[in-house]
C-alpha atoms as a PDB file:
ATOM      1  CA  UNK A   1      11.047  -5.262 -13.174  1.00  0.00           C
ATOM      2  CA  UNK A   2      14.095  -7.704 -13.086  1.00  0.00           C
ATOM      3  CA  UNK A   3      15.318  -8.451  -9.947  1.00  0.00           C
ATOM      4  CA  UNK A   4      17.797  -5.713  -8.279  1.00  0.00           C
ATOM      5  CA  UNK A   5      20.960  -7.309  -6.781  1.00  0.00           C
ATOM      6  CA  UNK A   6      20.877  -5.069  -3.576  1.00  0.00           C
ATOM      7  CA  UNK A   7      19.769  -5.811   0.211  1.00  0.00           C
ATOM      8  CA  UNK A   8      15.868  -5.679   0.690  1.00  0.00           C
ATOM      9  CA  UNK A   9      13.479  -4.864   3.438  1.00  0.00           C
ATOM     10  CA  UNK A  10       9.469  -3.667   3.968  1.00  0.00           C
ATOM     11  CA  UNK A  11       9.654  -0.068   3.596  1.00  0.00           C
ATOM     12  CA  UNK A  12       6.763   1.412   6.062  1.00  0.00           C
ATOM     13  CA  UNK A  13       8.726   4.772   6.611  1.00  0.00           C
ATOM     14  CA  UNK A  14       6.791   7.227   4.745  1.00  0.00           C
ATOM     15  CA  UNK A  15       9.084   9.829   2.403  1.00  0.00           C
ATOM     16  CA  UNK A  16       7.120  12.578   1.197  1.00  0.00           C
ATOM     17  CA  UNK A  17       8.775  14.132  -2.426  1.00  0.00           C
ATOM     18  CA  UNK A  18       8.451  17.953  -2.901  1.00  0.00           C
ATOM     19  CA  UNK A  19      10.177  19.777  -5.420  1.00  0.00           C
ATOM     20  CA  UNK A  20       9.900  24.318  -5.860  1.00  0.00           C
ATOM     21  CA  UNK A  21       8.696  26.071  -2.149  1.00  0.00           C
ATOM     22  CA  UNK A  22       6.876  28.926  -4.077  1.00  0.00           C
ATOM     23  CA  UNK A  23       3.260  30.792  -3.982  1.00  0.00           C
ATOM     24  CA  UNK A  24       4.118  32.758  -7.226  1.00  0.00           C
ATOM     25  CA  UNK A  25       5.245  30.263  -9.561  1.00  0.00           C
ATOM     26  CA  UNK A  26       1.688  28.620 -11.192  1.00  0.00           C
ATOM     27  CA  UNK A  27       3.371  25.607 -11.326  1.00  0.00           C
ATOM     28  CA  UNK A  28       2.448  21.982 -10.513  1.00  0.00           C
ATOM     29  CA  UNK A  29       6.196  21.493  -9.001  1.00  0.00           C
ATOM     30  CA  UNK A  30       5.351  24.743  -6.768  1.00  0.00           C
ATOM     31  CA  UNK A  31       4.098  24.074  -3.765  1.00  0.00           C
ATOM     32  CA  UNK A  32       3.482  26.966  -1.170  1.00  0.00           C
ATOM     33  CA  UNK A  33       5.440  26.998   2.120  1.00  0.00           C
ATOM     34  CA  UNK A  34       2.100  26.763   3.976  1.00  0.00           C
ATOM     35  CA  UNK A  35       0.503  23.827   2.159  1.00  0.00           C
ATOM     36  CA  UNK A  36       3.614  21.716   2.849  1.00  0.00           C
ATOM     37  CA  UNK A  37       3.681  22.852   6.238  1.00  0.00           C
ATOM     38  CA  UNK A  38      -0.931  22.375   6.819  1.00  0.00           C
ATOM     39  CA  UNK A  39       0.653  19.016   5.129  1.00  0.00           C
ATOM     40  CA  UNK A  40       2.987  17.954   7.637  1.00  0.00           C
ATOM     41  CA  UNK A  41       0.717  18.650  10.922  1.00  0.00           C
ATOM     42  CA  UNK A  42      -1.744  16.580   9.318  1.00  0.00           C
ATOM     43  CA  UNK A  43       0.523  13.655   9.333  1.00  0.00           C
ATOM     44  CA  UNK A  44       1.724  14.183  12.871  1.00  0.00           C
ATOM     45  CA  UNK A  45      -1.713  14.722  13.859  1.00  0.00           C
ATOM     46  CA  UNK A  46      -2.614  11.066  12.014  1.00  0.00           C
ATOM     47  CA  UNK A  47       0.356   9.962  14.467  1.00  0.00           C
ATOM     48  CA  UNK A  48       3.595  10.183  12.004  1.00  0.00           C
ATOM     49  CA  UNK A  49       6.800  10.998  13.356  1.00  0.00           C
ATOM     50  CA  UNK A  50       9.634  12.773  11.892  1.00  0.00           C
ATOM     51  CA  UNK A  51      12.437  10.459  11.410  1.00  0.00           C
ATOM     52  CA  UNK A  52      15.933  10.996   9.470  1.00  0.00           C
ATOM     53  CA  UNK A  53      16.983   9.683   6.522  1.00  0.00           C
ATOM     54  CA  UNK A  54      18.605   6.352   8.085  1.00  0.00           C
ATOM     55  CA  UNK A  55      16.016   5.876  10.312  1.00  0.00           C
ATOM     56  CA  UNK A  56      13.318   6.111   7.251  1.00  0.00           C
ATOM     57  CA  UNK A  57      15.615   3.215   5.465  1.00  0.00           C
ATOM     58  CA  UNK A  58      15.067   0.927   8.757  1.00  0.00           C
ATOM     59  CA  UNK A  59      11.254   1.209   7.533  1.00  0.00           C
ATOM     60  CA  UNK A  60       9.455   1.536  11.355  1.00  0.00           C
ATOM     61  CA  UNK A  61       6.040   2.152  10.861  1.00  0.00           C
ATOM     62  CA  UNK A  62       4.041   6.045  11.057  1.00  0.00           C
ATOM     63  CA  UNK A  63       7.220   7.528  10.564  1.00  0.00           C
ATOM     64  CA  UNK A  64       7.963  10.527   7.755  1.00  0.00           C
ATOM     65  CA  UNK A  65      10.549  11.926   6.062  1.00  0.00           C
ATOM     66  CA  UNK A  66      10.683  15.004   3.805  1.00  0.00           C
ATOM     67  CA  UNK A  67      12.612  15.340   0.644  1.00  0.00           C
ATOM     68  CA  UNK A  68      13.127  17.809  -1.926  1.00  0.00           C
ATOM     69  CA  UNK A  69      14.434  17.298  -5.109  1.00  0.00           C
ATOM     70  CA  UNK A  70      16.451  19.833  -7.403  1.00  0.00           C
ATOM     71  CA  UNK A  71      17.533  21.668  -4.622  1.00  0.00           C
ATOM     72  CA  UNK A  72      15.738  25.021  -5.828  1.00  0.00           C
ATOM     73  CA  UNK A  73      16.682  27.932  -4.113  1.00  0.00           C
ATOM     74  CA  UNK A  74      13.260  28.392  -2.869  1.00  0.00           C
ATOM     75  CA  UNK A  75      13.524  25.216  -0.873  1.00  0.00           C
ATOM     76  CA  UNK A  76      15.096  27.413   1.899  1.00  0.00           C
ATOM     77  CA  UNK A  77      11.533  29.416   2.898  1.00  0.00           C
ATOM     78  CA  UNK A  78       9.844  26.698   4.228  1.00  0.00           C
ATOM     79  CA  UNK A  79      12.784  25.220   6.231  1.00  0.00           C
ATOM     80  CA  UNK A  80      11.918  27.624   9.337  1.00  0.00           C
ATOM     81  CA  UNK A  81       8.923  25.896   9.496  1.00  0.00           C
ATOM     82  CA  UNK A  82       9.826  22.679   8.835  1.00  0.00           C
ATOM     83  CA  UNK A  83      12.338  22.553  11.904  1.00  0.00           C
ATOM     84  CA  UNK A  84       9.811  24.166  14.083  1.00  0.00           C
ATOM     85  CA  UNK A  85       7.754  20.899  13.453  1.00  0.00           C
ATOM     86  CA  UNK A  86      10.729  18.637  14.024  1.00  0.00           C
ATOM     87  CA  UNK A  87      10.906  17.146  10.701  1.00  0.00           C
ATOM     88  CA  UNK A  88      13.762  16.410   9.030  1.00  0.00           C
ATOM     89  CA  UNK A  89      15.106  16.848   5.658  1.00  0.00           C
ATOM     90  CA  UNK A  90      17.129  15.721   2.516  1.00  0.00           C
ATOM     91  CA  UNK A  91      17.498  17.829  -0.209  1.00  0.00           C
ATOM     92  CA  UNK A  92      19.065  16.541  -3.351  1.00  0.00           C
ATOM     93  CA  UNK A  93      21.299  18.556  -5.604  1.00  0.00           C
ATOM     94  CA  UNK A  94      22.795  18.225  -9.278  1.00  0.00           C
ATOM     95  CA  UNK A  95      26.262  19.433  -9.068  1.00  0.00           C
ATOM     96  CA  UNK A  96      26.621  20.649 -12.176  1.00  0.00           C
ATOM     97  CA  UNK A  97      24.346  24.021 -11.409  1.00  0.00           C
ATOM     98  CA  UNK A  98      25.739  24.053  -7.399  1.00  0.00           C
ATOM     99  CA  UNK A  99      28.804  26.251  -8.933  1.00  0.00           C
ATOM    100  CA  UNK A 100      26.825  28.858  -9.797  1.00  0.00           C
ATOM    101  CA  UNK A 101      23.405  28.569  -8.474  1.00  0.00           C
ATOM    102  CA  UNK A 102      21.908  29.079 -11.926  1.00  0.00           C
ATOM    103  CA  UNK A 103      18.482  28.007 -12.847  1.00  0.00           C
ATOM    104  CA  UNK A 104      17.628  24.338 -13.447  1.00  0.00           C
ATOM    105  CA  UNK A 105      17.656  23.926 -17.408  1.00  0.00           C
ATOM    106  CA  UNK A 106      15.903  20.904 -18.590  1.00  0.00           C
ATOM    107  CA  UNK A 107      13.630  20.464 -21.725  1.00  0.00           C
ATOM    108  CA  UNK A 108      10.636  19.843 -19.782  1.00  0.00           C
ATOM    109  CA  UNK A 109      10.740  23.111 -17.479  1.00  0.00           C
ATOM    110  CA  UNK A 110      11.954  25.787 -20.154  1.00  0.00           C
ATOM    111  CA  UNK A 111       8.267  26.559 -21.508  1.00  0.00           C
ATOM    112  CA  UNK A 112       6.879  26.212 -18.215  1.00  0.00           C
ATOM    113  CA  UNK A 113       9.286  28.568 -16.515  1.00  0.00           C
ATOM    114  CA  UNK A 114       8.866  31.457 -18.745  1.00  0.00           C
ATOM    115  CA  UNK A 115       8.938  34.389 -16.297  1.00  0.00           C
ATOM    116  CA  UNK A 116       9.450  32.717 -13.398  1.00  0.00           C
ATOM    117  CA  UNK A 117      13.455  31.772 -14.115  1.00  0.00           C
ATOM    118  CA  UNK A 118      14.157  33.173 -10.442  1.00  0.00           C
ATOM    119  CA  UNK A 119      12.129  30.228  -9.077  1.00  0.00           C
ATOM    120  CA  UNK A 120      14.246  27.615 -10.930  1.00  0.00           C
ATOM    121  CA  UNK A 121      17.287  29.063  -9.051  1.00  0.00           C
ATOM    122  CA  UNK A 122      19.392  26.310  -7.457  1.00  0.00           C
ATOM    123  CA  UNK A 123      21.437  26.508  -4.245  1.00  0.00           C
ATOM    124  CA  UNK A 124      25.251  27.139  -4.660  1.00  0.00           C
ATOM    125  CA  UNK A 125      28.104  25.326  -2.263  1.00  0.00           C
ATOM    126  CA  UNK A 126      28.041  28.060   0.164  1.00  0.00           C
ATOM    127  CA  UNK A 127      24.444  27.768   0.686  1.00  0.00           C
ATOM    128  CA  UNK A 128      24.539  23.781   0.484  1.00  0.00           C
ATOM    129  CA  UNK A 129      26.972  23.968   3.010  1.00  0.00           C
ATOM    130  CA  UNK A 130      25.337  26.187   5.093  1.00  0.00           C
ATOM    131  CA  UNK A 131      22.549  23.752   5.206  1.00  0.00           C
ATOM    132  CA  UNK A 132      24.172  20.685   6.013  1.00  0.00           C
ATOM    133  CA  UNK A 133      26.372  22.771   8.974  1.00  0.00           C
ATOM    134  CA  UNK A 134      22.299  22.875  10.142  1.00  0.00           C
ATOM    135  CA  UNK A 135      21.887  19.438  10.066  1.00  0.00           C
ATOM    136  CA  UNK A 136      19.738  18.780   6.536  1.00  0.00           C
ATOM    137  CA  UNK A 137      21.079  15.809   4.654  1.00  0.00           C
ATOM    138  CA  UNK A 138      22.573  16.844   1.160  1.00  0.00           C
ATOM    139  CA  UNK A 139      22.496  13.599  -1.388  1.00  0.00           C
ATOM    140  CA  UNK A 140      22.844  13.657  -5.264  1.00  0.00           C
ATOM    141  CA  UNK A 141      20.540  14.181  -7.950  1.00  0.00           C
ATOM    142  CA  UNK A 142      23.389  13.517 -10.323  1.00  0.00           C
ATOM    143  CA  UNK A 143      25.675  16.085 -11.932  1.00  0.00           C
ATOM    144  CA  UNK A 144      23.510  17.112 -14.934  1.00  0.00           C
ATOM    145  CA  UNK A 145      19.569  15.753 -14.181  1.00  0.00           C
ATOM    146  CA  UNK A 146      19.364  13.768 -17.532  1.00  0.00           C
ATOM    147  CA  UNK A 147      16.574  10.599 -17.927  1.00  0.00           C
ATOM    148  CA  UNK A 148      19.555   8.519 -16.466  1.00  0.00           C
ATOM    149  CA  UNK A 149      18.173   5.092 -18.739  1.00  0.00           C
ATOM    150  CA  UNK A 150      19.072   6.495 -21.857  1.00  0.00           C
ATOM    151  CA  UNK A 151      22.559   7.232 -20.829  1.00  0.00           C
ATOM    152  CA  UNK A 152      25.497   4.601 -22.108  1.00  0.00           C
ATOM    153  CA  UNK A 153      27.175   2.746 -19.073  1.00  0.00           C
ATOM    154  CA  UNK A 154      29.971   5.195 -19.162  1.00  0.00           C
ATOM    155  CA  UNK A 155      28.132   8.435 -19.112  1.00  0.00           C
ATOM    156  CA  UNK A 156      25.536   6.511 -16.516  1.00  0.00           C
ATOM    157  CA  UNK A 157      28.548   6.262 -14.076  1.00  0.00           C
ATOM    158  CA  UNK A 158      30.267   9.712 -14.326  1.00  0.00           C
ATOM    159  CA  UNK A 159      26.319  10.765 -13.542  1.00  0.00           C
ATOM    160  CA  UNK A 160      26.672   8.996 -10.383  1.00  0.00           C
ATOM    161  CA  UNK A 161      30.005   9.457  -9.671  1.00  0.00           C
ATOM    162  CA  UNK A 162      31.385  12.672  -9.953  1.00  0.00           C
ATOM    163  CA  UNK A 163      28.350  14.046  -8.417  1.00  0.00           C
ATOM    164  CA  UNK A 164      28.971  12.031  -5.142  1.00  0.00           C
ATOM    165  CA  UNK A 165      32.405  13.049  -5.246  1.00  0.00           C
ATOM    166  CA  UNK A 166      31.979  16.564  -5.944  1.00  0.00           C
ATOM    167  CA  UNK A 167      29.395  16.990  -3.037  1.00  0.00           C
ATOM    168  CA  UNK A 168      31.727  14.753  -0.187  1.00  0.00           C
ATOM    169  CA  UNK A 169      34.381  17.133  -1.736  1.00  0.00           C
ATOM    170  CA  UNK A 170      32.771  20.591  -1.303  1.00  0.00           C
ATOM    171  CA  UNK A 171      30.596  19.546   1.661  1.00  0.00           C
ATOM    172  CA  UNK A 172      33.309  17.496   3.422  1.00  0.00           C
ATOM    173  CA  UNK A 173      30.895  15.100   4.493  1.00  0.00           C
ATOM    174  CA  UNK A 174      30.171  11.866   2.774  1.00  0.00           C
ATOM    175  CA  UNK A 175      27.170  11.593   0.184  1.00  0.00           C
ATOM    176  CA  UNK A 176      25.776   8.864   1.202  1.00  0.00           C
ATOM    177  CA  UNK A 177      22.188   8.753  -0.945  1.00  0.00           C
ATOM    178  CA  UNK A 178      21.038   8.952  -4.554  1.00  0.00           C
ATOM    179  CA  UNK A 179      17.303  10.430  -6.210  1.00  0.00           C
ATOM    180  CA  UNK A 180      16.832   9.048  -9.676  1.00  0.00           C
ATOM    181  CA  UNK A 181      16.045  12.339 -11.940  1.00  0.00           C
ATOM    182  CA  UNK A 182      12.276  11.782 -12.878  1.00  0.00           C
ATOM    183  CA  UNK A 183      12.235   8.796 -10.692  1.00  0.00           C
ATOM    184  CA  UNK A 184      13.373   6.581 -13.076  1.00  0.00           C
ATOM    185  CA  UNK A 185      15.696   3.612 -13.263  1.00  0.00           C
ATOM    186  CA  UNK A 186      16.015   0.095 -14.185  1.00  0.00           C
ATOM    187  CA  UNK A 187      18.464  -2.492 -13.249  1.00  0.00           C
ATOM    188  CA  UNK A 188      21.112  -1.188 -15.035  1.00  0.00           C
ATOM    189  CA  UNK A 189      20.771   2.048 -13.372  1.00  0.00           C
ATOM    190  CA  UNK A 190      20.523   0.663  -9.722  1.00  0.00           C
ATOM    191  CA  UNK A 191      23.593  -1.871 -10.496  1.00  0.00           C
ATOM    192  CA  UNK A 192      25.638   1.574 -11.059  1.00  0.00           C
ATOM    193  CA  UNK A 193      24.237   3.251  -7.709  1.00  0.00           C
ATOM    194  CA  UNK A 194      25.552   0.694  -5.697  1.00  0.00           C
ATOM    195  CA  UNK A 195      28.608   0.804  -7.841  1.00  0.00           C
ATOM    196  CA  UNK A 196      29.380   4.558  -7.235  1.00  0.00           C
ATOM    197  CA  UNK A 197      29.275   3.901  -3.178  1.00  0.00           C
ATOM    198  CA  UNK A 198      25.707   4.845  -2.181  1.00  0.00           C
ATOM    199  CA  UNK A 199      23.611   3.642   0.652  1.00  0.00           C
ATOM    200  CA  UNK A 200      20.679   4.055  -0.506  1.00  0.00           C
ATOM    201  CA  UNK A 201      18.751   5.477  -4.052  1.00  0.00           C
ATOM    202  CA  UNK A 202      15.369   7.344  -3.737  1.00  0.00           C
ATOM    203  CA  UNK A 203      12.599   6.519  -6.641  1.00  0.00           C
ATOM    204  CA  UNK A 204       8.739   7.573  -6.554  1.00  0.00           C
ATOM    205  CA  UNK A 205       6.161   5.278  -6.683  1.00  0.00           C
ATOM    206  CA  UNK A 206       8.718   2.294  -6.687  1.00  0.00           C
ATOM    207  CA  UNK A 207       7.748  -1.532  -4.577  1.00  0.00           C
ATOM    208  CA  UNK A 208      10.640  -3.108  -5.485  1.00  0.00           C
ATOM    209  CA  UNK A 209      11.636  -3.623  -1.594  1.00  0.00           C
ATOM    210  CA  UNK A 210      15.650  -2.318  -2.656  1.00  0.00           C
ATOM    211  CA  UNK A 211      17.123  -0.058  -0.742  1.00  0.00           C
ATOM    212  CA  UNK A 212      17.987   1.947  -4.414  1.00  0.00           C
ATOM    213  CA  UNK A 213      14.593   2.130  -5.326  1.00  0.00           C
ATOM    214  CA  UNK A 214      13.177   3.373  -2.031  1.00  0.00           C
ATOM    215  CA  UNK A 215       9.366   4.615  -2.560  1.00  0.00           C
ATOM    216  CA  UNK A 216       8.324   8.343  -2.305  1.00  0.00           C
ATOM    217  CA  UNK A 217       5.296   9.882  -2.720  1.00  0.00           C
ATOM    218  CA  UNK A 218       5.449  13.258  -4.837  1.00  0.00           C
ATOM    219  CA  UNK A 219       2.999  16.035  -3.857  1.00  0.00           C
ATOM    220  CA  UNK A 220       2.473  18.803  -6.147  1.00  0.00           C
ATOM    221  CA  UNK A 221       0.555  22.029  -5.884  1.00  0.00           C
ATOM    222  CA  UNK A 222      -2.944  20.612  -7.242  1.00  0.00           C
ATOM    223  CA  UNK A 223      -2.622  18.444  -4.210  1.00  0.00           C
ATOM    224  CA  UNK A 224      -5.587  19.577  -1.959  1.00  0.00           C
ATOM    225  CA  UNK A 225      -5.049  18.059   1.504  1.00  0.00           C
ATOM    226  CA  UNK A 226      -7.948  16.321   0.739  1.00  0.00           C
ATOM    227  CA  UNK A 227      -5.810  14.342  -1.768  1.00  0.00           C
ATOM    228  CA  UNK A 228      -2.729  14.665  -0.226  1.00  0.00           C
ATOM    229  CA  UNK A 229      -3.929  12.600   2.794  1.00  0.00           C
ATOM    230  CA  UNK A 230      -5.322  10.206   0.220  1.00  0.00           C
ATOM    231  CA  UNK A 231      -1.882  10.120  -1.370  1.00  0.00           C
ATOM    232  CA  UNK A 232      -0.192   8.740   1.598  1.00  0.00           C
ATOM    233  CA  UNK A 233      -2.695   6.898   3.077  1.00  0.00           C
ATOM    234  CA  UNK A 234      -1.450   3.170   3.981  1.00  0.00           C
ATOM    235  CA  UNK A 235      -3.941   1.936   2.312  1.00  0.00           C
ATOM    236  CA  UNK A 236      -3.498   3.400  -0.969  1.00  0.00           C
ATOM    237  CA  UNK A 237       0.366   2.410  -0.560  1.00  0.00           C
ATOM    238  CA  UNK A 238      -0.611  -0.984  -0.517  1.00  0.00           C
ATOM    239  CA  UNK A 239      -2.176  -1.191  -3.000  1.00  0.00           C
ATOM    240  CA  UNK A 240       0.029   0.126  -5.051  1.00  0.00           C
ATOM    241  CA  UNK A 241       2.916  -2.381  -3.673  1.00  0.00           C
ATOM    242  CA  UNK A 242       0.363  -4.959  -4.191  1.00  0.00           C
ATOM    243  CA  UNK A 243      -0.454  -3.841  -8.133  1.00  0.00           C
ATOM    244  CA  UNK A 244       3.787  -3.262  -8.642  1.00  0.00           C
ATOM    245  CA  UNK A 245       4.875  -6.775  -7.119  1.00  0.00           C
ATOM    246  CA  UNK A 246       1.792  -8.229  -9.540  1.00  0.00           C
ATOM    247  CA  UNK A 247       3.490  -6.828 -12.721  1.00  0.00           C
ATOM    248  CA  UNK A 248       6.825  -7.780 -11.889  1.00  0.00           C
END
């Protein structure tokens, strides 16, 4: 990866990446409320502890924080839970659907969400706000959710843009962080982040060291704990840092 123009630090803050809170939707991005809960006692038993969004961005070590990405209506069953355990949250939300709370409609769900549209449902303003009057951090997942690479640089910045304005606007608070759609970016991408005003940008499996291409790991519903402690075990982090930094 070419070299991001952004400030840099060591990332030890662990951000988990969820997506759908559902037991009825067979769907990898489905995870039950109780898994994700079973999840999170695990890592507090292993010693993690909740931590908000800016302290996750300081990096201290054995520290989590939860994300979810979409912002599916669903989302709200495990938050109960969730603040029972102390952890906090982020939930990122494409404007574009927030006006109506309509299902998320991108090529790569619409076979896989056949009879299940209710699951794709996305939260509307009122409920967005609702949840950030309870203290959950609201970012952007862009207006539309498109593979934000492929865009031209004008269409990349009303992406990033407009959907930070729209939420500061209807949430009248700022937006102060960014998830990549499909965790992806390049320079290009990152370069208009920190154009449009964020802090921060959240990525996936990313060891770039920018704070716009901060590292998350993604859990899905095949995850057995077994494999989800595997997925965020230090060690496995590492070496994936270690494997990223040798292909740059």
């Amino acid at each position: 990866m070419a070299h991001i123009t952004a400030a840099t630090v060591r990332f030890r803050s662990l951000v988990l990446c969820y997506h759908a809170v559902s037991s009825e939707w067979p769907d990898d991005l489905a995870v039950a409320a109780g898994t994700i809960e079973r999840q999170l006692r695990l890592l507090q038993r292993a010693g993690y502890r909740p931590v908000s969004a800016p302290e996750a961005l300081q990096g201290g070590p054995r520290t989590v924080h939860v994300t979810f990405d979409d912002a599916y209506r669903n989302v709200v069953s495990v938050l109960p839970a969730l603040e029972r355990l102390g952890a906090f949250v982020t939930i990122f939300a494409c404007t574009d659907y927030a006006d109506d709370g309509r299902a998320l409609d991108v090529p790569e769900l619409r076979e896989r969400r056949c009879g299940h549209e209710t699951e794709l449902e996305t939260m509307d303003w009122k409920l967005l706000r609702e949840l950030a009057g309870r203290g959950v951090e609201v970012g952007s997942h862009t207006a539309s959710h498109p593979h934000l690479p492929q865009l031209g640089d004008a269409e990349l910045a009303r992406e990033l843009r407009e959907s930070k304005q729209r939420l500061e606007q209807e949430l009248r608070r700022p937006c102060r962080y960014l998830a990549y759609p499909y965790g992806e970016f390049d320079e290009r991408v990152t370069a208009a982040a920190v154009a449009a005003g964020y802090e921060a940008a959240f990525a996936l499996d990313s060891a770039s060291g920018s704070r716009f291409a901060v590292p998350r790991v993604d859990l899905y519903r095949g995850d057995s704990l077994l494999r989800a402690a595997l997925k965020v075990s230090p060690l496995r982090r590492a070496v994936l840092t270690a494997r990223r930094r040798r292909q740059d």
